[in-house]
PDB file of N, CA and C in Angstrom:
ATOM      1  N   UNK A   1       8.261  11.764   7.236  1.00  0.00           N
ATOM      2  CA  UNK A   1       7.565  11.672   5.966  1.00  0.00           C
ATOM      3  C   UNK A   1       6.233  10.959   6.177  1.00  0.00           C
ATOM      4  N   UNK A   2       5.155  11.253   5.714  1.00  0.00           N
ATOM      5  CA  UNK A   2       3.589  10.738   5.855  1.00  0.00           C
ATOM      6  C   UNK A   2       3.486  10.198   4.544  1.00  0.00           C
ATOM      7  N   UNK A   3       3.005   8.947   4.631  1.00  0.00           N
ATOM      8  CA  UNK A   3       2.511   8.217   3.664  1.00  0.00           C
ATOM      9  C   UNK A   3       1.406   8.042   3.087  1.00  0.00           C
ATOM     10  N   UNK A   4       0.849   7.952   2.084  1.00  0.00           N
ATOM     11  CA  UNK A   4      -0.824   8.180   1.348  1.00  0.00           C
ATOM     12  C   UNK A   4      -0.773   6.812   0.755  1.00  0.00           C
ATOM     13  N   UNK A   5      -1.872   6.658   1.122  1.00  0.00           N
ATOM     14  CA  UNK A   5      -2.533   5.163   0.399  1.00  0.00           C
ATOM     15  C   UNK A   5      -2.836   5.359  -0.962  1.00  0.00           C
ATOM     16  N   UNK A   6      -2.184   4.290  -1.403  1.00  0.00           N
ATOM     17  CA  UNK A   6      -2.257   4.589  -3.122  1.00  0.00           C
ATOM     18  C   UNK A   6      -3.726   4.392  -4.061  1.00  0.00           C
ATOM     19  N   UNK A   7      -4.873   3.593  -3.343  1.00  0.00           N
ATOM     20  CA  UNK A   7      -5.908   3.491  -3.409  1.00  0.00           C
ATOM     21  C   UNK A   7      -6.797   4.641  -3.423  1.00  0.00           C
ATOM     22  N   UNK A   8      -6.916   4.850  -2.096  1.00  0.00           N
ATOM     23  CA  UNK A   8      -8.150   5.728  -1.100  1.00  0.00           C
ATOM     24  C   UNK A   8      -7.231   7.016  -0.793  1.00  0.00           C
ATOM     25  N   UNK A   9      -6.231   7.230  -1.404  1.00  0.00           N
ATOM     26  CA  UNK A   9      -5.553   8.555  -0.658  1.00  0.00           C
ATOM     27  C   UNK A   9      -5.044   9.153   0.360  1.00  0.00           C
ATOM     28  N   UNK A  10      -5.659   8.566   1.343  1.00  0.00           N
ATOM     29  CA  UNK A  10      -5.517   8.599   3.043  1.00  0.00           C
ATOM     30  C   UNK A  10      -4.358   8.931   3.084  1.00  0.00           C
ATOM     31  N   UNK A  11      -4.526   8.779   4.316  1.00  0.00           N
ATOM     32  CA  UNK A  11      -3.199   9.216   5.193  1.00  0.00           C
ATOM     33  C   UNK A  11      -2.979   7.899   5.791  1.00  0.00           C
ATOM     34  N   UNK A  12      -2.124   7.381   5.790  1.00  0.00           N
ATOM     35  CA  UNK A  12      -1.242   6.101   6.449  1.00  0.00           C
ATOM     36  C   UNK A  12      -0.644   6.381   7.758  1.00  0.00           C
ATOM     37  N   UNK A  13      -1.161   5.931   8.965  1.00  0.00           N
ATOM     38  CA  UNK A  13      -0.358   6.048  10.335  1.00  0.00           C
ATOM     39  C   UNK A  13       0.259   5.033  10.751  1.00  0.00           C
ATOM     40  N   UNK A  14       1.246   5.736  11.627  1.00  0.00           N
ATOM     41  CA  UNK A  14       2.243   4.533  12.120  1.00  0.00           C
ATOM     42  C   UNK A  14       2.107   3.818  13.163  1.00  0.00           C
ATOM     43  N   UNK A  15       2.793   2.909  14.030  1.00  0.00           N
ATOM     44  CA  UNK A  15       2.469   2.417  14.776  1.00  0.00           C
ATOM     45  C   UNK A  15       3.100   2.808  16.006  1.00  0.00           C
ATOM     46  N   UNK A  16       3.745   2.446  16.530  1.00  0.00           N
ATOM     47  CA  UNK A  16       4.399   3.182  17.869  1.00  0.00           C
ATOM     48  C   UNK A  16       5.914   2.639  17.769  1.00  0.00           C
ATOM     49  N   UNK A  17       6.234   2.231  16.633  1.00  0.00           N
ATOM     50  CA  UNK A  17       7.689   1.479  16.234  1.00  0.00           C
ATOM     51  C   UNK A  17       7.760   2.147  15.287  1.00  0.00           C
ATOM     52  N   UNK A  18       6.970   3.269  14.644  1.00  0.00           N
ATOM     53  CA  UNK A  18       7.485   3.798  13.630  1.00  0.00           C
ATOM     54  C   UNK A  18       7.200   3.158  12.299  1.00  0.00           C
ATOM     55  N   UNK A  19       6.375   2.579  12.331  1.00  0.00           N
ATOM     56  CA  UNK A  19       6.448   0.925  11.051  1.00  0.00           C
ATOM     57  C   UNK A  19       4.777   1.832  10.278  1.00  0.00           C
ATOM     58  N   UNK A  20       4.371   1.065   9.464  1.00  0.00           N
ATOM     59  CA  UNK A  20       2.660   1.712   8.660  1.00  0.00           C
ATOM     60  C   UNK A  20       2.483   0.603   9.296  1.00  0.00           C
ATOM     61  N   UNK A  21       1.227   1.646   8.925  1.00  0.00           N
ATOM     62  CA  UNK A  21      -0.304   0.479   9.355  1.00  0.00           C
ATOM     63  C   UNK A  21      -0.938   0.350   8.621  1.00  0.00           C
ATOM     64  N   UNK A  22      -0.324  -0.514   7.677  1.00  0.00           N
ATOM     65  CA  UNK A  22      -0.628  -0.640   6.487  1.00  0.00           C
ATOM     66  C   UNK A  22       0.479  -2.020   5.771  1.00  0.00           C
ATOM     67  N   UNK A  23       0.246  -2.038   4.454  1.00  0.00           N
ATOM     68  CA  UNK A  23       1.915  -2.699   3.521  1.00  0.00           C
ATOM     69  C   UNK A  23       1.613  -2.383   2.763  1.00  0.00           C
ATOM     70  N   UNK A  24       2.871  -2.539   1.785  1.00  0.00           N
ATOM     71  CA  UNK A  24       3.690  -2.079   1.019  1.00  0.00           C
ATOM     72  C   UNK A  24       3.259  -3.148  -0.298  1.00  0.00           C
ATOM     73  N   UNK A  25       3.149  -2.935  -1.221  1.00  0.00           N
ATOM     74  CA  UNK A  25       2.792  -3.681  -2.537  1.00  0.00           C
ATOM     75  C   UNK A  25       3.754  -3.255  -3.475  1.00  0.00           C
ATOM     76  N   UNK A  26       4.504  -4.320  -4.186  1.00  0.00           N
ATOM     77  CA  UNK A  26       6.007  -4.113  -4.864  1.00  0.00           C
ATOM     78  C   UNK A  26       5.214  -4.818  -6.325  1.00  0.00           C
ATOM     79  N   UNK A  27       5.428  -3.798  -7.203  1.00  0.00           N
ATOM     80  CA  UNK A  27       4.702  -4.660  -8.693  1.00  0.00           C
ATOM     81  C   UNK A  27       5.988  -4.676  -9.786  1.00  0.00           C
ATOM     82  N   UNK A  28       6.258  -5.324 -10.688  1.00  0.00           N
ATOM     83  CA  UNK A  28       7.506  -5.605 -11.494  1.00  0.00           C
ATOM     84  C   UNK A  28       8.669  -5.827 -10.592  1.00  0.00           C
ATOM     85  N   UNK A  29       9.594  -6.590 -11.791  1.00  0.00           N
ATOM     86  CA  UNK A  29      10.688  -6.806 -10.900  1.00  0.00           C
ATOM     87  C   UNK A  29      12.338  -6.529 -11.336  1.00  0.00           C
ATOM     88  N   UNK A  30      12.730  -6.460 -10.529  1.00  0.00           N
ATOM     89  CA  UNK A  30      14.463  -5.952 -10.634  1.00  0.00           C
ATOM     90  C   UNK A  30      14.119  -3.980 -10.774  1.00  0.00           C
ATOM     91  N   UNK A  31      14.542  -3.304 -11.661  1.00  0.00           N
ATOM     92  CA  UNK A  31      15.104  -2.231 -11.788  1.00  0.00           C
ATOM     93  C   UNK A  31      13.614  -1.162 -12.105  1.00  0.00           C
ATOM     94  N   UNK A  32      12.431  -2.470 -12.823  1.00  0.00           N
ATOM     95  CA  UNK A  32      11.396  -1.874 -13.358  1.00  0.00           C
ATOM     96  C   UNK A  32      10.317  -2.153 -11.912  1.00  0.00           C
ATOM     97  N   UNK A  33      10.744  -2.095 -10.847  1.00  0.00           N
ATOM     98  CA  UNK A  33       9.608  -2.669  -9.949  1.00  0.00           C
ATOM     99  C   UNK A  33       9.313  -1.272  -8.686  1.00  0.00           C
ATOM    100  N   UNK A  34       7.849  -1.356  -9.231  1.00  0.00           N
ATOM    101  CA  UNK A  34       7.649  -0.155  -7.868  1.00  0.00           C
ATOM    102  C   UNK A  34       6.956  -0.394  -7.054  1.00  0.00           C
ATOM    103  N   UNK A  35       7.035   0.632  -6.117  1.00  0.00           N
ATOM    104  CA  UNK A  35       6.236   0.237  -4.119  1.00  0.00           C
ATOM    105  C   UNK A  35       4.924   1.125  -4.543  1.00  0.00           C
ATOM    106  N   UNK A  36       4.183   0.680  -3.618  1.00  0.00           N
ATOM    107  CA  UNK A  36       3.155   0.973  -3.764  1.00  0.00           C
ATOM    108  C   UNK A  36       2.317   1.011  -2.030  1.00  0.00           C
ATOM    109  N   UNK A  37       2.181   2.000  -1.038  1.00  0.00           N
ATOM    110  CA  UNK A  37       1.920   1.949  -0.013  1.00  0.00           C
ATOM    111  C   UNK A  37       0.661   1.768   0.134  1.00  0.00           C
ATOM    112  N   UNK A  38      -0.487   0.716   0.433  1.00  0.00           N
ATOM    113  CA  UNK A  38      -1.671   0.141   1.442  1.00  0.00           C
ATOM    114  C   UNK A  38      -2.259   0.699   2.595  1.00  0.00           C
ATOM    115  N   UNK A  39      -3.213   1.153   2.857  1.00  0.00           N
ATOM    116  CA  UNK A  39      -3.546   1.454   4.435  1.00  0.00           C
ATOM    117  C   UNK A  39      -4.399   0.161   5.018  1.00  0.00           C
ATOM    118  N   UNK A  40      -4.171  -0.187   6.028  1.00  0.00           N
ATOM    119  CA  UNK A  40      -4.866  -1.187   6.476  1.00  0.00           C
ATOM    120  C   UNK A  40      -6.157  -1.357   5.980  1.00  0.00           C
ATOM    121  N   UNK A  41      -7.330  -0.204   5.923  1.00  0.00           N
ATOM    122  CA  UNK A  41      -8.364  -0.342   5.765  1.00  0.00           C
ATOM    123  C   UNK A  41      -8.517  -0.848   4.092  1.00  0.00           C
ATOM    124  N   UNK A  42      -7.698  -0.151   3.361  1.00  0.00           N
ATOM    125  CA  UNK A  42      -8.297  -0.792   2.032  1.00  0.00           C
ATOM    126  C   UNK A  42      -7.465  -2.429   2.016  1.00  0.00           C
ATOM    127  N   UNK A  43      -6.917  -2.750   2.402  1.00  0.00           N
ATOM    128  CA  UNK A  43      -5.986  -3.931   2.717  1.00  0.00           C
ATOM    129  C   UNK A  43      -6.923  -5.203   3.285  1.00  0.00           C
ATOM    130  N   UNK A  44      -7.758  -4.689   4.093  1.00  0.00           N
ATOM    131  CA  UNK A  44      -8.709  -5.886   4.694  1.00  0.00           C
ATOM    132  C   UNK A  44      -9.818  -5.449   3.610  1.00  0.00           C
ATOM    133  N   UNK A  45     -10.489  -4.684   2.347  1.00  0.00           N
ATOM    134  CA  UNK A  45     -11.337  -4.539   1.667  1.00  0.00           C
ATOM    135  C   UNK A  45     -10.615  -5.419   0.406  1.00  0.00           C
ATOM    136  N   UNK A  46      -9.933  -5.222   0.375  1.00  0.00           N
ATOM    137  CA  UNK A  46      -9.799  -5.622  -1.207  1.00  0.00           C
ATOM    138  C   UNK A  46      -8.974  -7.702  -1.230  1.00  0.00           C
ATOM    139  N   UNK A  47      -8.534  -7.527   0.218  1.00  0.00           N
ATOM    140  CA  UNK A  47      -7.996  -9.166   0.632  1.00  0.00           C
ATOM    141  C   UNK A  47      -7.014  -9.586  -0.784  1.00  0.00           C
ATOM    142  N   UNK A  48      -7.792 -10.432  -1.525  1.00  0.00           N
ATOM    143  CA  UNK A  48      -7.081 -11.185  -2.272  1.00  0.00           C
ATOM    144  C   UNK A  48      -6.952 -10.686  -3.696  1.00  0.00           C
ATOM    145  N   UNK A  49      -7.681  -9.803  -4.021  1.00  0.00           N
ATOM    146  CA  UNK A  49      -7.261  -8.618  -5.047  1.00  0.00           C
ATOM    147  C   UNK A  49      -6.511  -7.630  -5.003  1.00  0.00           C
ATOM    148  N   UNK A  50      -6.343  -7.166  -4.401  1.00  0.00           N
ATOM    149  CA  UNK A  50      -4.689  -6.240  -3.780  1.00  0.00           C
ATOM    150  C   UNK A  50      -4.089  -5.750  -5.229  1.00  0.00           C
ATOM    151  N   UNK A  51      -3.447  -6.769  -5.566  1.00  0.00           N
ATOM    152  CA  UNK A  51      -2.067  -6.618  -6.446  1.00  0.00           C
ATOM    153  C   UNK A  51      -2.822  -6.240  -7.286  1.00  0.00           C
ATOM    154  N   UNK A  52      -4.183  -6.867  -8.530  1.00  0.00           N
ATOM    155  CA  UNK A  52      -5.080  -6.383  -9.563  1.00  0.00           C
ATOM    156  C   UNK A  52      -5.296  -4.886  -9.367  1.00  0.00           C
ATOM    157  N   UNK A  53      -5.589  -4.792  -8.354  1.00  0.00           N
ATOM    158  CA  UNK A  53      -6.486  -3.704  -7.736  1.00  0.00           C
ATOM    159  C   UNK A  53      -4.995  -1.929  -8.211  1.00  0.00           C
ATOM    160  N   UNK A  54      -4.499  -2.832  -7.187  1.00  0.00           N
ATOM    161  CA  UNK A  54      -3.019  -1.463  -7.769  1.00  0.00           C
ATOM    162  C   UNK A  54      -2.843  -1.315  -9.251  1.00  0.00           C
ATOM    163  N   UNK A  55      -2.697  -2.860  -9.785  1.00  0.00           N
ATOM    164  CA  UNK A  55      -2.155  -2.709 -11.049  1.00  0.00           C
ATOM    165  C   UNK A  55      -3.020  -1.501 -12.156  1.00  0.00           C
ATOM    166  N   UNK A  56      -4.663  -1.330 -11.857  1.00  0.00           N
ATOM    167  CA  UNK A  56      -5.248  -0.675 -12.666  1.00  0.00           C
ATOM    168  C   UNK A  56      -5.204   0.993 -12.267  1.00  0.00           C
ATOM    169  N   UNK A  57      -4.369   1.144 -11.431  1.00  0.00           N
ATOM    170  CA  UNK A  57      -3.756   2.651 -11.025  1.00  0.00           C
ATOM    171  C   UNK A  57      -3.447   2.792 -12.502  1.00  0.00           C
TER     172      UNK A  57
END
């Protein structure tokens, strides 16, 4: 399965363990909480806005 950055759209690659190169951003919690996949590059752009940044998806 290939993963798309929820931002920028991309394409998310893996690493050689199989893992992203990227993370994972989890917003709400318990039953109402969803993932949200990162690619590295928007990940080092957006730093400490991240979570804002998804939330206005």
């Amino acid at each position: 399965m290939k993963a798309k950055c929820s931002l920028c759209k991309g394409e998310i690659k893996t690493t050689f363990l199989d893992k992203l190169n990227g993370t994972i951003v989890k917003t709400g919690e318990g039953e109402t909480s969803k993932t949200y996949n990162v690619c590295r590059d928007c990940q080092k752009e957006h730093k400490e806005n991240l979570k804002e940044k998804i939330l206005e998806l």
